[in-house]
N, C-alpha and C. Protein backbone atom coordinates (compact mmCIF):
# COMPACT_ATOMS: atom_id res chain seq x y z
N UNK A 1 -29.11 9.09 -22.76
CA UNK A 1 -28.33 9.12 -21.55
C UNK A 1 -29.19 8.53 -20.43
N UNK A 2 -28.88 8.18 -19.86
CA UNK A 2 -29.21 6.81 -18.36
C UNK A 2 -29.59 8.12 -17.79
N UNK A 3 -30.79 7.64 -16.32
CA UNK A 3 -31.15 8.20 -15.52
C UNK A 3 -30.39 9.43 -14.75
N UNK A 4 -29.08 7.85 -14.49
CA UNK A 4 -27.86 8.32 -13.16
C UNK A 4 -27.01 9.33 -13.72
N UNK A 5 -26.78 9.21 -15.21
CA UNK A 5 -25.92 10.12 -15.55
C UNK A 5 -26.34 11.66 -15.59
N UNK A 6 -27.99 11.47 -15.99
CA UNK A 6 -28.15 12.83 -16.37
C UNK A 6 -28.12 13.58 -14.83
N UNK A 7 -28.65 12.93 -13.82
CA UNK A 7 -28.52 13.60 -12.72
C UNK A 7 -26.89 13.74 -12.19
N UNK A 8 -26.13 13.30 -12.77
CA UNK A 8 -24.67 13.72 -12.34
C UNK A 8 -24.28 14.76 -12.61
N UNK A 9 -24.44 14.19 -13.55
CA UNK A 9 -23.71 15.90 -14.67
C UNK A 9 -24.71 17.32 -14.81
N UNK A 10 -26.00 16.85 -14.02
CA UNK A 10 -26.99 18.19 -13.98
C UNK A 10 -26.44 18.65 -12.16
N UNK A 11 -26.00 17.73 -12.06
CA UNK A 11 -25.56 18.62 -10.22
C UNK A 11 -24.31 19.25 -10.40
N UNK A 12 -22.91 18.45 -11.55
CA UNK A 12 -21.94 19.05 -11.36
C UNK A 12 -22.35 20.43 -12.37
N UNK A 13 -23.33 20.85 -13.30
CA UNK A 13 -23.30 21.95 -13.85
C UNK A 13 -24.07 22.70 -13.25
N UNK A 14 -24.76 22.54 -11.93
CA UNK A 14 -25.12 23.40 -11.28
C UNK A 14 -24.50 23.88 -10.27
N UNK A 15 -23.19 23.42 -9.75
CA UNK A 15 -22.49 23.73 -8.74
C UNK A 15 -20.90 23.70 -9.91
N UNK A 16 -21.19 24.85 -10.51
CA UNK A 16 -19.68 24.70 -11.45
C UNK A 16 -18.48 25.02 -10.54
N UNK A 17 -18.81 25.94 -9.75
CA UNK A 17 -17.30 26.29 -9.13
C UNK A 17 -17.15 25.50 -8.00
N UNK A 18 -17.82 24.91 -7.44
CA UNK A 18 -17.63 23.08 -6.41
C UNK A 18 -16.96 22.41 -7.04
N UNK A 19 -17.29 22.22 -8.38
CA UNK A 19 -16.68 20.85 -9.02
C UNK A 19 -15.28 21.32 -9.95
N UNK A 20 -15.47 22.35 -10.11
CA UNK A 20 -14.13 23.25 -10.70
C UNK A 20 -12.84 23.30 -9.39
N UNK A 21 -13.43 23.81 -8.59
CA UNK A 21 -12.22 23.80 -6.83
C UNK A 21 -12.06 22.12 -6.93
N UNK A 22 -13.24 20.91 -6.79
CA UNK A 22 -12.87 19.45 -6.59
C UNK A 22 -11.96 19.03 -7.65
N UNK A 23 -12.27 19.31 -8.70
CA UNK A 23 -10.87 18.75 -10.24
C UNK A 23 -9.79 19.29 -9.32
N UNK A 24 -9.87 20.37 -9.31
CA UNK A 24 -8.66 21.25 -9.17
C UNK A 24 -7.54 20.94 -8.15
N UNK A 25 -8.38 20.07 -7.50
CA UNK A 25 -7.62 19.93 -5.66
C UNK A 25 -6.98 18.53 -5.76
N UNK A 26 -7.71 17.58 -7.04
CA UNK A 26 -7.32 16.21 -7.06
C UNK A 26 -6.33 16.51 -8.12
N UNK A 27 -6.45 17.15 -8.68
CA UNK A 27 -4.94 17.46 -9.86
C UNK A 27 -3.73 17.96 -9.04
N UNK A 28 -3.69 18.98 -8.67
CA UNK A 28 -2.97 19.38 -7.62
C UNK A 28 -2.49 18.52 -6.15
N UNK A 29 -3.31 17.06 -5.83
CA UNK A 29 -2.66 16.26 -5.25
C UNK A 29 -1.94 15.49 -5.46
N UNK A 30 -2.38 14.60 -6.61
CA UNK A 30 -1.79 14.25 -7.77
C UNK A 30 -0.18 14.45 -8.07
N UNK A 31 -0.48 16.00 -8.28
CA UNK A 31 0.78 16.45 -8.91
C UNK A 31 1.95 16.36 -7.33
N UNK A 32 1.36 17.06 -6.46
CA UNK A 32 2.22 17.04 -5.19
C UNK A 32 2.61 14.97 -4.75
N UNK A 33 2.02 14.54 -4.96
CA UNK A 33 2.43 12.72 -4.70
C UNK A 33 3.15 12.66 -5.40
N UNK A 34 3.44 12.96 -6.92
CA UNK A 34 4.36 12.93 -8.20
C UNK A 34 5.26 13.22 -7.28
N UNK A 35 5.54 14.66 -7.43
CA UNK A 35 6.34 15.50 -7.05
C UNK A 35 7.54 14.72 -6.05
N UNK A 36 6.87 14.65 -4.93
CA UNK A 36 7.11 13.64 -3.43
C UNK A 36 8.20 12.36 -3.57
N UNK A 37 6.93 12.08 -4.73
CA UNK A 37 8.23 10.50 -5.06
C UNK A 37 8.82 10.84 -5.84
N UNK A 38 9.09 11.61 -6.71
CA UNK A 38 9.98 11.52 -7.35
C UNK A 38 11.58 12.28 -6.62
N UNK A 39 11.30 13.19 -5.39
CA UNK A 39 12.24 13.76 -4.89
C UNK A 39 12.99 12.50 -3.54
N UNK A 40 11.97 11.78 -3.17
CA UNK A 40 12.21 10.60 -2.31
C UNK A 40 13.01 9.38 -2.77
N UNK A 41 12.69 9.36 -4.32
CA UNK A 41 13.72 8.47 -5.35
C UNK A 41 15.31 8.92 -5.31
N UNK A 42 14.66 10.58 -5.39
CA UNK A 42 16.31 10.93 -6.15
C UNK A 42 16.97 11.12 -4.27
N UNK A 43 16.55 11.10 -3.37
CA UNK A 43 17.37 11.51 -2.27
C UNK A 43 17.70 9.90 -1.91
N UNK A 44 17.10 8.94 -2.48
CA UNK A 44 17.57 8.00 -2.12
C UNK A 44 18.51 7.48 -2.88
N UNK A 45 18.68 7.39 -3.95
CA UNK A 45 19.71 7.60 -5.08
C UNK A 45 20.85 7.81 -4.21
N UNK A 46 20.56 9.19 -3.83
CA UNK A 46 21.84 10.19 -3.79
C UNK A 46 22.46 9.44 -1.99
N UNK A 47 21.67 9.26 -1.64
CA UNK A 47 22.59 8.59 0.06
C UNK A 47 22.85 7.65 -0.51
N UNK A 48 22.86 6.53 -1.53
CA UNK A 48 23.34 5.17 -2.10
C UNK A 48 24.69 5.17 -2.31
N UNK A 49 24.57 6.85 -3.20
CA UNK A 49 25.84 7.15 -3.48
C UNK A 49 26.87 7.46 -3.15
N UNK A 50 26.55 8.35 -1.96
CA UNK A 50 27.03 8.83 -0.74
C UNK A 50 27.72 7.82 0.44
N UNK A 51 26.56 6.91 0.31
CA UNK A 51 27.70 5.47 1.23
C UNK A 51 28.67 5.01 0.42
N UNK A 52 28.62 4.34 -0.62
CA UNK A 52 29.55 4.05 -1.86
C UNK A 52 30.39 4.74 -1.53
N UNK A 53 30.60 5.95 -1.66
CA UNK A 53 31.43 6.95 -2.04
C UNK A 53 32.26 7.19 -0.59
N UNK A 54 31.45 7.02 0.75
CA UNK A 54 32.84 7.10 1.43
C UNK A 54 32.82 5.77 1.90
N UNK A 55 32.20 4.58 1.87
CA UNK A 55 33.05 3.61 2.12
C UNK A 55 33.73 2.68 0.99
N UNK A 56 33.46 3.28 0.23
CA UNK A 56 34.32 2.34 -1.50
C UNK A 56 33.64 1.17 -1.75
N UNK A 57 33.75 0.62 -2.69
CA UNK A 57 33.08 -0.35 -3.48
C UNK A 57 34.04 -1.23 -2.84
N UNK A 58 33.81 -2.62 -2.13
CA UNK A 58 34.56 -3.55 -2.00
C UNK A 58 34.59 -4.88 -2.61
N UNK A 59 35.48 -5.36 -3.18
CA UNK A 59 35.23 -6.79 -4.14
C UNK A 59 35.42 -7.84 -3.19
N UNK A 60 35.54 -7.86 -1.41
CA UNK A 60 36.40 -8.66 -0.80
C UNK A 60 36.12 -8.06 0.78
N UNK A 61 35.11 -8.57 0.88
CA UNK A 61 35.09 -7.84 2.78
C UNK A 61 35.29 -9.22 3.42
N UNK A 62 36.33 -9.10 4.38
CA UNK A 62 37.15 -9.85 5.39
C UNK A 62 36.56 -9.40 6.65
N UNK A 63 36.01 -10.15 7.89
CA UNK A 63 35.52 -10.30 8.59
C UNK A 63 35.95 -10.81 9.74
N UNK A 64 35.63 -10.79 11.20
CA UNK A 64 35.99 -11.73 12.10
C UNK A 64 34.91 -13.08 12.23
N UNK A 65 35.31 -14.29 12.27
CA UNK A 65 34.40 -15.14 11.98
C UNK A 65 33.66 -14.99 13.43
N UNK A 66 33.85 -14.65 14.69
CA UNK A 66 32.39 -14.70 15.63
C UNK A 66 32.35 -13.12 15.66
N UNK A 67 32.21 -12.39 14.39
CA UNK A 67 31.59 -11.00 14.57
C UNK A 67 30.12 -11.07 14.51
N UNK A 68 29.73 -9.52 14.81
CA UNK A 68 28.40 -9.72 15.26
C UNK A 68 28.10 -8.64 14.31
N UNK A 69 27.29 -8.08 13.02
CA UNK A 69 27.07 -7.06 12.40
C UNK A 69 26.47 -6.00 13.26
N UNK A 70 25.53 -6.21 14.30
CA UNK A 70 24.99 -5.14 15.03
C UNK A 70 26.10 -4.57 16.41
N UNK A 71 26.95 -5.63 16.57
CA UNK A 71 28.06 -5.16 17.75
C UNK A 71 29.41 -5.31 17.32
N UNK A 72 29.76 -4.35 16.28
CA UNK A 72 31.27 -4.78 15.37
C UNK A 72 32.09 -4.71 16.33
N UNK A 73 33.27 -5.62 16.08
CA UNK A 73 34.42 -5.09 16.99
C UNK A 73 35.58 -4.91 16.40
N UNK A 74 36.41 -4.15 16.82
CA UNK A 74 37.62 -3.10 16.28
C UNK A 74 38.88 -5.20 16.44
N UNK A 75 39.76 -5.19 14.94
CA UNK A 75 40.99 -5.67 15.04
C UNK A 75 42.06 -5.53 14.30
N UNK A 76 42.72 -5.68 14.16
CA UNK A 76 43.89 -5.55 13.70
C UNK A 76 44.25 -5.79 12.37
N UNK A 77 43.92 -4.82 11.27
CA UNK A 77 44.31 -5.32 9.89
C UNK A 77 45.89 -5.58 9.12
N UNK A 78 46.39 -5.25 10.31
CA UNK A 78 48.13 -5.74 9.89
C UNK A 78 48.31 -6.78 9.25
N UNK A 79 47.66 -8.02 10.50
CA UNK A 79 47.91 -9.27 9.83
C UNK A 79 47.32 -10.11 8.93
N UNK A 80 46.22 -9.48 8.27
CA UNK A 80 45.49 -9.74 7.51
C UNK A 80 46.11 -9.12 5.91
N UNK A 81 46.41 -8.01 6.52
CA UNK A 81 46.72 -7.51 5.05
C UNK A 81 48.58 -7.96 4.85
N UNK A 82 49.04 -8.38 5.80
CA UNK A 82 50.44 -9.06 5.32
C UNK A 82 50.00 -10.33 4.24
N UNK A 83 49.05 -10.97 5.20
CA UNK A 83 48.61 -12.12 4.28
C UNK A 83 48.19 -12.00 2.68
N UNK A 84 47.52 -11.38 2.87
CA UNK A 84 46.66 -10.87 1.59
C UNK A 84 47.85 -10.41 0.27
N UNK A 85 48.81 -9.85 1.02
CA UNK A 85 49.65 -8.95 0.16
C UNK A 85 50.69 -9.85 -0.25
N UNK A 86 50.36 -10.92 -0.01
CA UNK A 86 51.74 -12.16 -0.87
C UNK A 86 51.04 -12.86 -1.85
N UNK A 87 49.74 -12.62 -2.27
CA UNK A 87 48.83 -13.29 -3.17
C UNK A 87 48.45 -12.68 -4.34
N UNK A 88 49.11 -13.09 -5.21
CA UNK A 88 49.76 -12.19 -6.57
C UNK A 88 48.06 -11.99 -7.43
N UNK A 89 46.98 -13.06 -6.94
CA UNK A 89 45.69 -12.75 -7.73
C UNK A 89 44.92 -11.38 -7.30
N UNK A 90 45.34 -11.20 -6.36
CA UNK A 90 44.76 -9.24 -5.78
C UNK A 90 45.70 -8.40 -6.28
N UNK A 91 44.73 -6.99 -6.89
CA UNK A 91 45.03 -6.19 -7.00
C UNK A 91 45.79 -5.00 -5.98
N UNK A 92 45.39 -5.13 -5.02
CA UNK A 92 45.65 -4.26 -3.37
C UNK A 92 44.70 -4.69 -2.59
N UNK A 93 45.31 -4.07 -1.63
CA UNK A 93 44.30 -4.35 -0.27
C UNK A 93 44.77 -3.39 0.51
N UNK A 94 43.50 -2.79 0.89
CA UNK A 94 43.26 -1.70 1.88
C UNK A 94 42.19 -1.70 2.77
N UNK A 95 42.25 -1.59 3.95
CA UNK A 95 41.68 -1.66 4.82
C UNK A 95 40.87 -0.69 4.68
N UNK A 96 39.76 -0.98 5.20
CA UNK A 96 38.33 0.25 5.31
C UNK A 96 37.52 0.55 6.69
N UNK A 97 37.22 1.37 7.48
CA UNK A 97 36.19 1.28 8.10
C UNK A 97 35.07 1.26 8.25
N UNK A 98 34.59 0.08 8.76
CA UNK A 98 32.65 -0.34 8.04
C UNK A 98 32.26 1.02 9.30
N UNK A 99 31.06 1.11 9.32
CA UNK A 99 29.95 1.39 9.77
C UNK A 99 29.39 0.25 9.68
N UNK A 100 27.97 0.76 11.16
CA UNK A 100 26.35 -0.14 10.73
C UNK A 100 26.47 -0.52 9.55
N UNK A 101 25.73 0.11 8.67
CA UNK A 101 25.10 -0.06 7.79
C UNK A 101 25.97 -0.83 6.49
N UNK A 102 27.38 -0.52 6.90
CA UNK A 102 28.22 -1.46 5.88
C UNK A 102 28.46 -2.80 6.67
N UNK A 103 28.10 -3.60 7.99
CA UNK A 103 28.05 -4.19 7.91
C UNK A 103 26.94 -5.07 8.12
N UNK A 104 26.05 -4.67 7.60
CA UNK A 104 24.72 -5.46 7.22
C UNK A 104 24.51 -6.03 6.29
N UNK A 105 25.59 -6.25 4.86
CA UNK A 105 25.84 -6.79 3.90
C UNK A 105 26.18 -8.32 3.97
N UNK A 106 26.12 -8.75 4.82
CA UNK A 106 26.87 -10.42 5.29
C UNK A 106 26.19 -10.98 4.88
């Protein structure tokens, strides 16, 4: 055994319960970072789902062409969806209300 080693391992067996508390504290951080991300995954998951879920999956977002995603403005889906609704390749059409964050998809 090398110089450096023997003096390593002769300090950590002389200070057993130093180096017993140091394992102990890096396992236990370890485990808490695990822990962390893996609950930061699943909460992010779960708001993914949560937008999905109340603004619906859309195959077809219709827009105002000088809209602004950060300053939406409110119009009129009457005449859009008259249009829409004489075009035998759609299934339906229903109007939705974006939020922010649904319209940052552009």
């Amino acid at each position: 055994m090398s110089a450096w080693l023997s003096y390593i391992v002769r300090n950590l067996m002389r200070r057993r319960g130093r180096t017993l508390l140091g394992a102990l504290g890096i396992c236990l951080t370890l485990a808490l970072l695990t822990a962390i991300q893996i609950g930061l995954d699943s909460v992010s998951i779960s708001y993914i789902d949560l937008v999905a879920l109340q603004a619906g999956k859309a195959d077809l977002v219709i827009a105002r062409a000088d809209g602004d995603p950060f300053n939406p403005q409110a119009f009129s889906p009457s005449n859009i969806t008259a249009k829409l609704a004489t075009n035998s390749n759609l299934g339906g059409v229903s109007p939705t209300l974006w939020n922010h964050s649904g319209c940052l998809g552009r």
